[in-house]
N, C-alpha and C. Protein backbone atom coordinates (compact mmCIF):
# COMPACT_ATOMS: atom_id res chain seq x y z
N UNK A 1 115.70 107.24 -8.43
CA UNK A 1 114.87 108.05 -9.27
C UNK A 1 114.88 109.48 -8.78
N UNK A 2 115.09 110.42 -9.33
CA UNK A 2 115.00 112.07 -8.83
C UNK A 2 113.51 112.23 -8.97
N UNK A 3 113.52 113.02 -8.16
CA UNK A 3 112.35 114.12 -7.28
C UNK A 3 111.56 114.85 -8.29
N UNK A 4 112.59 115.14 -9.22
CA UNK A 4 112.26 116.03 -10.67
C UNK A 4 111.61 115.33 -11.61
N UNK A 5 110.81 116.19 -12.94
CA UNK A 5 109.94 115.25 -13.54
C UNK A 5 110.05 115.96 -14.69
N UNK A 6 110.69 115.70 -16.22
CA UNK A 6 110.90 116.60 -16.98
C UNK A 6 109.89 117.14 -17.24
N UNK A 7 109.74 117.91 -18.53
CA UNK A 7 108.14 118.40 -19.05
C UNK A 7 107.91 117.71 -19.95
N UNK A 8 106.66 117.14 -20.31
CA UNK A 8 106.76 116.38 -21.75
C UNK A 8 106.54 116.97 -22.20
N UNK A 9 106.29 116.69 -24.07
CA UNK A 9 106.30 117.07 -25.29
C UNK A 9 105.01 116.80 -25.12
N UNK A 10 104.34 117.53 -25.61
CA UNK A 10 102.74 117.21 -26.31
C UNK A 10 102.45 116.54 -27.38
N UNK A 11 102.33 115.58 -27.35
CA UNK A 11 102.17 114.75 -28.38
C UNK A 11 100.74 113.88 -28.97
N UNK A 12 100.27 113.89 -29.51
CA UNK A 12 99.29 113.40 -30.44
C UNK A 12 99.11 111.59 -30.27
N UNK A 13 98.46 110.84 -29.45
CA UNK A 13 99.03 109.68 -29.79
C UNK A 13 97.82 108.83 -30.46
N UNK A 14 97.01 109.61 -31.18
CA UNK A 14 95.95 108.56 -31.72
C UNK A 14 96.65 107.54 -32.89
N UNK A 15 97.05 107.56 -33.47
CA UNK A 15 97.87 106.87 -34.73
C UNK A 15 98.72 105.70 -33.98
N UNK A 16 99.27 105.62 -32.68
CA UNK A 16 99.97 104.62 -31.48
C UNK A 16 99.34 103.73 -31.65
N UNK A 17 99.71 102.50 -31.85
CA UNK A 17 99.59 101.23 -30.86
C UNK A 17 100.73 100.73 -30.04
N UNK A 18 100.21 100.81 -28.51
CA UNK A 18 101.38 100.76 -27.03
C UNK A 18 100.70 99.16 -26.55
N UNK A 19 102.35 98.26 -26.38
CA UNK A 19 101.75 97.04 -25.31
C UNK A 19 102.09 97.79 -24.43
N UNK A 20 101.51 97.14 -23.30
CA UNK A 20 101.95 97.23 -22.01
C UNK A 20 102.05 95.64 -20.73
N UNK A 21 102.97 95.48 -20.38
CA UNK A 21 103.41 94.38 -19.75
C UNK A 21 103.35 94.67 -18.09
N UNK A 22 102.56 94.12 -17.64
CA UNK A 22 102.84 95.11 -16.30
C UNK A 22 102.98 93.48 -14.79
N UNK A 23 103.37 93.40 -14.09
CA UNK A 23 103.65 92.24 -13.08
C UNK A 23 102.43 92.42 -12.65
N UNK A 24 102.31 91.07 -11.56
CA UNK A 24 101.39 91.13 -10.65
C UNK A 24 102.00 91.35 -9.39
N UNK A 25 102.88 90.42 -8.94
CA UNK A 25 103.69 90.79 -8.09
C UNK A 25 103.75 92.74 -7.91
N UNK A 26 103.70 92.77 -5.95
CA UNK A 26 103.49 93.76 -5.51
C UNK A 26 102.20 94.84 -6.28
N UNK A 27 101.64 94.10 -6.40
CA UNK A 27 99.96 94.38 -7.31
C UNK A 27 99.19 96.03 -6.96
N UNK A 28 99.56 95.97 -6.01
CA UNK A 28 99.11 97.25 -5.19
C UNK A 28 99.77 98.40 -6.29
N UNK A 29 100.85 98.15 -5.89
CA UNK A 29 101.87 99.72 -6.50
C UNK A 29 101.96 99.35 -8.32
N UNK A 30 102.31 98.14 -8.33
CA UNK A 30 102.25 98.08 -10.08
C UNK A 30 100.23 98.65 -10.37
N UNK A 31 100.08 97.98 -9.94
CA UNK A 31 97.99 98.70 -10.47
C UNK A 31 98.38 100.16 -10.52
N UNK A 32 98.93 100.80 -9.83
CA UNK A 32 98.78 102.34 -9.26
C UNK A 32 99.42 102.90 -10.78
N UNK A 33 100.95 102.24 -10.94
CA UNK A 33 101.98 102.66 -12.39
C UNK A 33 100.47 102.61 -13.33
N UNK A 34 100.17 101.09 -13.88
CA UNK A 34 99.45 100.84 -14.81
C UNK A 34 98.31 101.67 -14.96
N UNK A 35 97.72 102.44 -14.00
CA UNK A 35 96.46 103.12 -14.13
C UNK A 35 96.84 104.48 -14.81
N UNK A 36 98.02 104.97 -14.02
CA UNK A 36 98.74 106.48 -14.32
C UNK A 36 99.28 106.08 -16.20
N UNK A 37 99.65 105.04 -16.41
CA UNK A 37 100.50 105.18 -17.49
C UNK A 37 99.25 105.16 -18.29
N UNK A 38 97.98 104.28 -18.13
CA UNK A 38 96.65 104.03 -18.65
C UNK A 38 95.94 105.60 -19.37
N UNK A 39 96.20 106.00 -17.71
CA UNK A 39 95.10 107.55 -18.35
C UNK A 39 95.76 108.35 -18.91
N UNK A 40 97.20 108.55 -18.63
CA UNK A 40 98.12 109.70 -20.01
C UNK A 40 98.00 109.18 -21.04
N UNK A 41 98.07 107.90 -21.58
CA UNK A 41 98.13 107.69 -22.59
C UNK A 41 96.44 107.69 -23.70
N UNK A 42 95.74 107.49 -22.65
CA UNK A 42 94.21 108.18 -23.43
C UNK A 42 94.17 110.15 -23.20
N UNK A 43 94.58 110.04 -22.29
CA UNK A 43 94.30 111.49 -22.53
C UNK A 43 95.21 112.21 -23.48
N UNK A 44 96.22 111.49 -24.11
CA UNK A 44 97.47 112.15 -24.93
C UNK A 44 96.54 111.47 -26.42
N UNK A 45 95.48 110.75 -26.43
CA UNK A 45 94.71 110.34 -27.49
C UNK A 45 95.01 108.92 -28.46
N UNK A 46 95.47 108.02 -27.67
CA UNK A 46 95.58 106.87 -27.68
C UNK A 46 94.28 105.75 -27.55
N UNK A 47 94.09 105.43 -28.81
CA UNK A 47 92.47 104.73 -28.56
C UNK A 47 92.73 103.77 -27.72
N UNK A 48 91.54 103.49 -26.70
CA UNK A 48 92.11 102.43 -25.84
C UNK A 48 91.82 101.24 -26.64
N UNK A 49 91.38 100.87 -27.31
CA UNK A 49 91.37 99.79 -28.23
C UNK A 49 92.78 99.22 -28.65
N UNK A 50 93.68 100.56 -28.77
CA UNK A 50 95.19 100.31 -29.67
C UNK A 50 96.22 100.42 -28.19
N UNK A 51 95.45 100.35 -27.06
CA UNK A 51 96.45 99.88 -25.80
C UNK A 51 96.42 98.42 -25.40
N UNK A 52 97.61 97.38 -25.80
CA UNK A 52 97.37 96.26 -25.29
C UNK A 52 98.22 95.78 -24.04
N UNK A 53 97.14 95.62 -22.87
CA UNK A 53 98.20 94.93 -21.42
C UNK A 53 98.04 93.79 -20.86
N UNK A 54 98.76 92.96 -21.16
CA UNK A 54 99.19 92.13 -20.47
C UNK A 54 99.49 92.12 -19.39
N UNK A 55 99.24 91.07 -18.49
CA UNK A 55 99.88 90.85 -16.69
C UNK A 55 100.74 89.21 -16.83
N UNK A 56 101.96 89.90 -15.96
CA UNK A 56 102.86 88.70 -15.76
C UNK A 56 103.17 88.63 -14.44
N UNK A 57 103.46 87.29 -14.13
CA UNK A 57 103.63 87.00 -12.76
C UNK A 57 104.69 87.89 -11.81
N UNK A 58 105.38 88.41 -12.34
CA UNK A 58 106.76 89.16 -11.55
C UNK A 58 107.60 90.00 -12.93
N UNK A 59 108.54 91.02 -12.06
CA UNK A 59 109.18 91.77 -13.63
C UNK A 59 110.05 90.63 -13.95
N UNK A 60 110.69 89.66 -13.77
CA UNK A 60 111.52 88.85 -14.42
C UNK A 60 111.04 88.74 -15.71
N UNK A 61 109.72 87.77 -15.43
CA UNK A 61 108.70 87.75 -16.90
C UNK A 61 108.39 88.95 -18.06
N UNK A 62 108.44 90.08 -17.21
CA UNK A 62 108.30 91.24 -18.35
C UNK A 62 109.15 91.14 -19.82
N UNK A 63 110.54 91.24 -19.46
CA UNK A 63 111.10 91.02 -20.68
C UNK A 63 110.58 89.87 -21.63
N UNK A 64 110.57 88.43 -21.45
CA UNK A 64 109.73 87.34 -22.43
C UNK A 64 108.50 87.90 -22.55
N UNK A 65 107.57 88.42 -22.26
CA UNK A 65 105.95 88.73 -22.37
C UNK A 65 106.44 90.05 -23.21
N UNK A 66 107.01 91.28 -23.13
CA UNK A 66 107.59 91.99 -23.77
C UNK A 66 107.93 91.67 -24.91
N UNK A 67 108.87 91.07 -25.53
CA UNK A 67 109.44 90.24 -26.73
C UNK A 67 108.13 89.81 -27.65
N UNK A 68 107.80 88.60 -26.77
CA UNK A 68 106.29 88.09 -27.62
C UNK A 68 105.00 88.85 -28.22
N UNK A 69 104.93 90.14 -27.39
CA UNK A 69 103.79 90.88 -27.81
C UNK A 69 104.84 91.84 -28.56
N UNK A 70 106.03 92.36 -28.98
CA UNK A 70 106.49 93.15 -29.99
C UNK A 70 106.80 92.20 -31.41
N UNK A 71 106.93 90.60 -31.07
CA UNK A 71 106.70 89.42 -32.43
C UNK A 71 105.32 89.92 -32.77
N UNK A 72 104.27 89.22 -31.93
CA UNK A 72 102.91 89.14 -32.19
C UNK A 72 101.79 90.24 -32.56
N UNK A 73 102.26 91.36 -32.07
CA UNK A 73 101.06 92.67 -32.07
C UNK A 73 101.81 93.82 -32.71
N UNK A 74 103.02 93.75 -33.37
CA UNK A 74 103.79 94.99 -34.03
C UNK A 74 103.33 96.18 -33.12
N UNK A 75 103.62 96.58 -31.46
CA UNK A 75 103.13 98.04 -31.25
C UNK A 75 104.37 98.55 -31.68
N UNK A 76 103.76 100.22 -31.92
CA UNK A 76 104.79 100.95 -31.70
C UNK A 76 105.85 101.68 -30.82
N UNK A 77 105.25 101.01 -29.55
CA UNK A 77 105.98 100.96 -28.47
C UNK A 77 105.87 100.25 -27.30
N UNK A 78 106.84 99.82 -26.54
CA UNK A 78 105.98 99.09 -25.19
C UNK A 78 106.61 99.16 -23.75
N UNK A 79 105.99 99.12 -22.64
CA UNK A 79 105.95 99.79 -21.70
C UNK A 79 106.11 98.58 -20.57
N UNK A 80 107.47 97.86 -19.67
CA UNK A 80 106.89 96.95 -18.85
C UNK A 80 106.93 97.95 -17.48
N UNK A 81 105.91 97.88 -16.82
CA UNK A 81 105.83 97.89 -15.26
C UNK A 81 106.20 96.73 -14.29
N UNK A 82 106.68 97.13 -13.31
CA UNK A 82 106.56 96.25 -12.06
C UNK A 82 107.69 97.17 -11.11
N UNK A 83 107.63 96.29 -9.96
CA UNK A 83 107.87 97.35 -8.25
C UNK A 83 108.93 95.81 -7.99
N UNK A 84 110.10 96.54 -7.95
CA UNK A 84 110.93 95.81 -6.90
C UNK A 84 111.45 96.24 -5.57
N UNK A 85 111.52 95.37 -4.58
CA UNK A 85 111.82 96.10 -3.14
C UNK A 85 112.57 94.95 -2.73
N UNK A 86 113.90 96.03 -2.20
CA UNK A 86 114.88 95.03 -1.37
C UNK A 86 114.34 94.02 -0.13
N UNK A 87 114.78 93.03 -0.14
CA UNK A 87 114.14 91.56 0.85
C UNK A 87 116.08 91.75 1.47
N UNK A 88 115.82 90.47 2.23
CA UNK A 88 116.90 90.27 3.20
C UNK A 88 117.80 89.39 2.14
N UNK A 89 117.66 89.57 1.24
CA UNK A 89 118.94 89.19 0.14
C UNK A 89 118.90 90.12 -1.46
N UNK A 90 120.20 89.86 -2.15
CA UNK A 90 120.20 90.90 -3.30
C UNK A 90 119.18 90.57 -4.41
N UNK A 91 118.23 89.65 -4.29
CA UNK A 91 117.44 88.72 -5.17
C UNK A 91 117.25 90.23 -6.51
N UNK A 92 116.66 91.07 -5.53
CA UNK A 92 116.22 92.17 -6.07
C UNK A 92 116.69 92.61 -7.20
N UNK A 93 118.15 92.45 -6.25
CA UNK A 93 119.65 93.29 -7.73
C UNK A 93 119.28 92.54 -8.79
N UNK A 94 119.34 91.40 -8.64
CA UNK A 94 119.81 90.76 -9.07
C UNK A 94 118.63 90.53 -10.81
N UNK A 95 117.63 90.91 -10.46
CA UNK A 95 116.26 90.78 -11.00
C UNK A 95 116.20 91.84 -11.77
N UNK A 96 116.24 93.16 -10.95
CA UNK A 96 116.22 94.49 -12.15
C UNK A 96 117.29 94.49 -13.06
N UNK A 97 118.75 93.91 -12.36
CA UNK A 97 119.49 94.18 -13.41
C UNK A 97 119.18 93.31 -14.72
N UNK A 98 119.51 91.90 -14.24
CA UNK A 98 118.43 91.36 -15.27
C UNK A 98 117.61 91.61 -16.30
N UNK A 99 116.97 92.08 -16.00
CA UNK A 99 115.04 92.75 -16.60
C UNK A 99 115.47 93.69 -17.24
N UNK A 100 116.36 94.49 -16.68
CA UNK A 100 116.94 95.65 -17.69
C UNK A 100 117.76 95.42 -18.67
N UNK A 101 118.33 94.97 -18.70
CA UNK A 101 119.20 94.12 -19.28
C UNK A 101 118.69 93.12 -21.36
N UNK A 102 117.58 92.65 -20.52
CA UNK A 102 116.94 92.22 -21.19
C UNK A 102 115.85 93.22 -22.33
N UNK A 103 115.05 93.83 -21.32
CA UNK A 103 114.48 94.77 -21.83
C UNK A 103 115.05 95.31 -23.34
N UNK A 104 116.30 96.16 -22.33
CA UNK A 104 116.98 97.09 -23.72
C UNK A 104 117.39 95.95 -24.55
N UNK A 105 117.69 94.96 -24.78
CA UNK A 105 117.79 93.69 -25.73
C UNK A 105 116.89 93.45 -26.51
N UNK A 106 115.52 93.47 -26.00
CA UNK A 106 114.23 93.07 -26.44
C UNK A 106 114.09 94.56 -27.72
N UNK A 107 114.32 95.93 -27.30
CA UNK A 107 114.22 96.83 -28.24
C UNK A 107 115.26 96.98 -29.25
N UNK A 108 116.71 96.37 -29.00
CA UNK A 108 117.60 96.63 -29.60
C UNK A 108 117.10 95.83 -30.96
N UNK A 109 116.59 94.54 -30.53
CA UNK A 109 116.58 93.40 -31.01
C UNK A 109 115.18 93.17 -32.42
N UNK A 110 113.94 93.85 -31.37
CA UNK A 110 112.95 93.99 -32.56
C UNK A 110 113.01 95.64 -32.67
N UNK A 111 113.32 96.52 -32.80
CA UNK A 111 113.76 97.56 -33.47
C UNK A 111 111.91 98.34 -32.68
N UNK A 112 111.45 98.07 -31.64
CA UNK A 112 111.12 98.52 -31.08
C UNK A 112 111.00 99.17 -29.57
N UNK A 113 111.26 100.53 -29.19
CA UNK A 113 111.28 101.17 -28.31
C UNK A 113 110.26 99.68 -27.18
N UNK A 114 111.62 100.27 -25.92
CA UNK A 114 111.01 99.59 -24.49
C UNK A 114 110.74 100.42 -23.78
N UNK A 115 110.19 100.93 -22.86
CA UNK A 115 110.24 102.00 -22.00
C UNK A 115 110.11 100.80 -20.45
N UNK A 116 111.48 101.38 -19.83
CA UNK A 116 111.64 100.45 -18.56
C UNK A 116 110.85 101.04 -17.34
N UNK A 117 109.77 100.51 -16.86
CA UNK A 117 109.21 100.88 -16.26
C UNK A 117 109.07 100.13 -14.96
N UNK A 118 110.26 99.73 -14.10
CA UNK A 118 110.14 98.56 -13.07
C UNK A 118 110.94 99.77 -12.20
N UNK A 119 109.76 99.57 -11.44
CA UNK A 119 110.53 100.72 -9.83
C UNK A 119 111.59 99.89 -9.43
N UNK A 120 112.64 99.84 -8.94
CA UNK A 120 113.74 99.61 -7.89
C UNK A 120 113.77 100.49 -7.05
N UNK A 121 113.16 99.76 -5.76
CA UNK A 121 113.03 100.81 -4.30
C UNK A 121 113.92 99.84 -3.14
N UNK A 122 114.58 100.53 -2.49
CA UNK A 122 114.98 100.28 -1.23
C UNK A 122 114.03 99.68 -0.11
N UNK A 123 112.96 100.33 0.12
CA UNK A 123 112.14 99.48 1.22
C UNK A 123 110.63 99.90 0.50
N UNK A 124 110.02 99.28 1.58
CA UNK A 124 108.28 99.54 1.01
C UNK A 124 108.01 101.15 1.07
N UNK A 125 108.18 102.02 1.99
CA UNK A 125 108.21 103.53 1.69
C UNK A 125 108.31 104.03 0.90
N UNK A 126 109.56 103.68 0.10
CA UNK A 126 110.70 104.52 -0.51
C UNK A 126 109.58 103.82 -1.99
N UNK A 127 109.11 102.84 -1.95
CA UNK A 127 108.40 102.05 -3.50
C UNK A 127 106.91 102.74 -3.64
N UNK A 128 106.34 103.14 -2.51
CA UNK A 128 104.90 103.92 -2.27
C UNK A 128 105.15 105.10 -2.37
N UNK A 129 106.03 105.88 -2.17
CA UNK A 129 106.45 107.07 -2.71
C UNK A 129 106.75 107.22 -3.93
N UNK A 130 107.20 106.11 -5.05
CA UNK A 130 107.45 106.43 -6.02
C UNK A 130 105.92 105.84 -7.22
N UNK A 131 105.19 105.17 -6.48
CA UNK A 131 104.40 104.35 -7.10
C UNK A 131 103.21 105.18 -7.10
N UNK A 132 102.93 105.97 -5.63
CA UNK A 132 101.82 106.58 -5.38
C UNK A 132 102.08 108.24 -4.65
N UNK A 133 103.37 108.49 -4.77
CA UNK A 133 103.39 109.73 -4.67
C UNK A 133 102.94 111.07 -5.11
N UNK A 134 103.41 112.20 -5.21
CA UNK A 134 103.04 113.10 -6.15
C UNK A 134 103.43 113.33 -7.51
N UNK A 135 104.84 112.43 -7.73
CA UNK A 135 104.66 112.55 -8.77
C UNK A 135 104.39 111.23 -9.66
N UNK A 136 103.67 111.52 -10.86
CA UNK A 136 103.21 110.40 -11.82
C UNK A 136 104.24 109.55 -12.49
N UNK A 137 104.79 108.08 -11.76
CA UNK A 137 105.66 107.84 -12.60
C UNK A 137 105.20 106.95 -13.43
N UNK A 138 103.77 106.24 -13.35
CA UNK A 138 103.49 105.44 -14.18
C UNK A 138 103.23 107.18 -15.62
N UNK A 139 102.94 107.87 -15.38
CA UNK A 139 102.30 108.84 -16.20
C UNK A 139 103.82 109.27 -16.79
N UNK A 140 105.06 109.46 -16.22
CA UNK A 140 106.53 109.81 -17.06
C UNK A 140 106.23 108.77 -17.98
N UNK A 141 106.55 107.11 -17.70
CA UNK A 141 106.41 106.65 -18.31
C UNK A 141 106.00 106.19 -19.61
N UNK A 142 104.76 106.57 -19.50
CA UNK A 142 103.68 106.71 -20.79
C UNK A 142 104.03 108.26 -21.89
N UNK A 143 104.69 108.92 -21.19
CA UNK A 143 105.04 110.49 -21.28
C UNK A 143 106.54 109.54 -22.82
N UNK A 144 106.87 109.29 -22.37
CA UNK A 144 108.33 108.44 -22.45
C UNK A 144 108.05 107.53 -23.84
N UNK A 145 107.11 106.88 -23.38
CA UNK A 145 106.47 105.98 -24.71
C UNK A 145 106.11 106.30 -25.81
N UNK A 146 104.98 107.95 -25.50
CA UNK A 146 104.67 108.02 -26.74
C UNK A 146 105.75 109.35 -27.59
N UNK A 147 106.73 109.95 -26.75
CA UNK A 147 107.72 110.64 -27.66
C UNK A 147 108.99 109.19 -28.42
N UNK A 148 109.59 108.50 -27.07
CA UNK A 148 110.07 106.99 -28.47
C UNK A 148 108.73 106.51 -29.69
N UNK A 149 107.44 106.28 -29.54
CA UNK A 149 106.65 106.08 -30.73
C UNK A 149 106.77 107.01 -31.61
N UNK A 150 106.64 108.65 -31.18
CA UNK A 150 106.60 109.31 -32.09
C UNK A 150 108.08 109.58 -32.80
N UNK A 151 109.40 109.61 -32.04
CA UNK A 151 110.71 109.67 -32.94
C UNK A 151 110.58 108.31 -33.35
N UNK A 152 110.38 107.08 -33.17
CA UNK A 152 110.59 105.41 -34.00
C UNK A 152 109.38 106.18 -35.52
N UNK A 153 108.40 106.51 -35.57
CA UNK A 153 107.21 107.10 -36.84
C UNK A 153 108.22 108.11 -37.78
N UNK A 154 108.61 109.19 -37.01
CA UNK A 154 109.58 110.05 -37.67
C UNK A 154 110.73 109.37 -38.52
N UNK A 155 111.53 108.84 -37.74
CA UNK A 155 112.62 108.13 -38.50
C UNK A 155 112.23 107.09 -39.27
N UNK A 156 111.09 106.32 -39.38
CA UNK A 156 111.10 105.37 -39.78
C UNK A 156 110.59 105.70 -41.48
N UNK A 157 109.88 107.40 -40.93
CA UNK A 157 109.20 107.80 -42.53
C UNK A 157 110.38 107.85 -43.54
N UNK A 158 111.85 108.30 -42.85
CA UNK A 158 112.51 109.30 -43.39
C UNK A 158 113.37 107.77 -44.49
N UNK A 159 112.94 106.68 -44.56
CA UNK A 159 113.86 105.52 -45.05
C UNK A 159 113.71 106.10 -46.65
């Protein structure tokens, strides 16, 4: 992940409804994403009523819990969190690629925006720096969500 943090667009998001899928696994640093992605997205004017989050056991699960709440709750966008950190095998690789994988499947598939939100960190440092550092990545995230909601609204008027 770079150091850098674009600028967002200012965007309007009362008219949004955002799932959000977030792990439990490594609970600490995913809570930290989920809170940051939580308050941009009310403060960008997202009723919290029209924010729905779910918790899943690990990001593997994100993608299926993802899927089901873009069948079940039509948002206009959705957001999974979770923190992966290398262990003494590639389990890790092996998981984000996965999850990612899936993810962009899950949007290709119901024609709704994913926003991939699963840290891949090298060690526990390198995942607390990105989880709880200075900069907001649960807050890019949400940054991320509601410009895909607002281009998926745009294009979708233009049918």
């Amino acid at each position: 992940m770079s150091l850098d943090t674009p600028k967002p667009q200012s965007i309007n998001g009362a008219a949004f409804k955002v799932g959000i899928v977030a792990a439990r696994f490594n609970g600490v640093l995913v809570d930290a994403l989920l809170h940051q992605a939580y308050e941009t997205l009310v403060s960008a004017g997202v009723k919290e009523k029209n924010i729905r989050i779910h918790r899943v056991p690990g990001s593997n699960e994100a993608p299926s819990a993802v899927q089901l709440l873009a069948a079940s709750q039509k948002p206009d966008v959705l957001i999974a969190l979770g923190v992966l950190i290398r262990g003494d095998t590639i389990h890790y690789e092996v998981i984000a690629d996965a999850s990612a994988h899936a993810l962009q499947r899950v949007a290709l598939d119901t024609r709704t925006p994913v926003i991939n939100g699963i840290i891949v960190a090298e060690n526990q440092q390198q995942a607390k720096t990105r989880c709880l550092g200075k900069i907001s990545r649960g807050g890019e995230f949400a940054h991320t969500a509601l410009e895909m909601a607002a281009l998926k609204k745009t294009l979708s008027a233009k049918k």
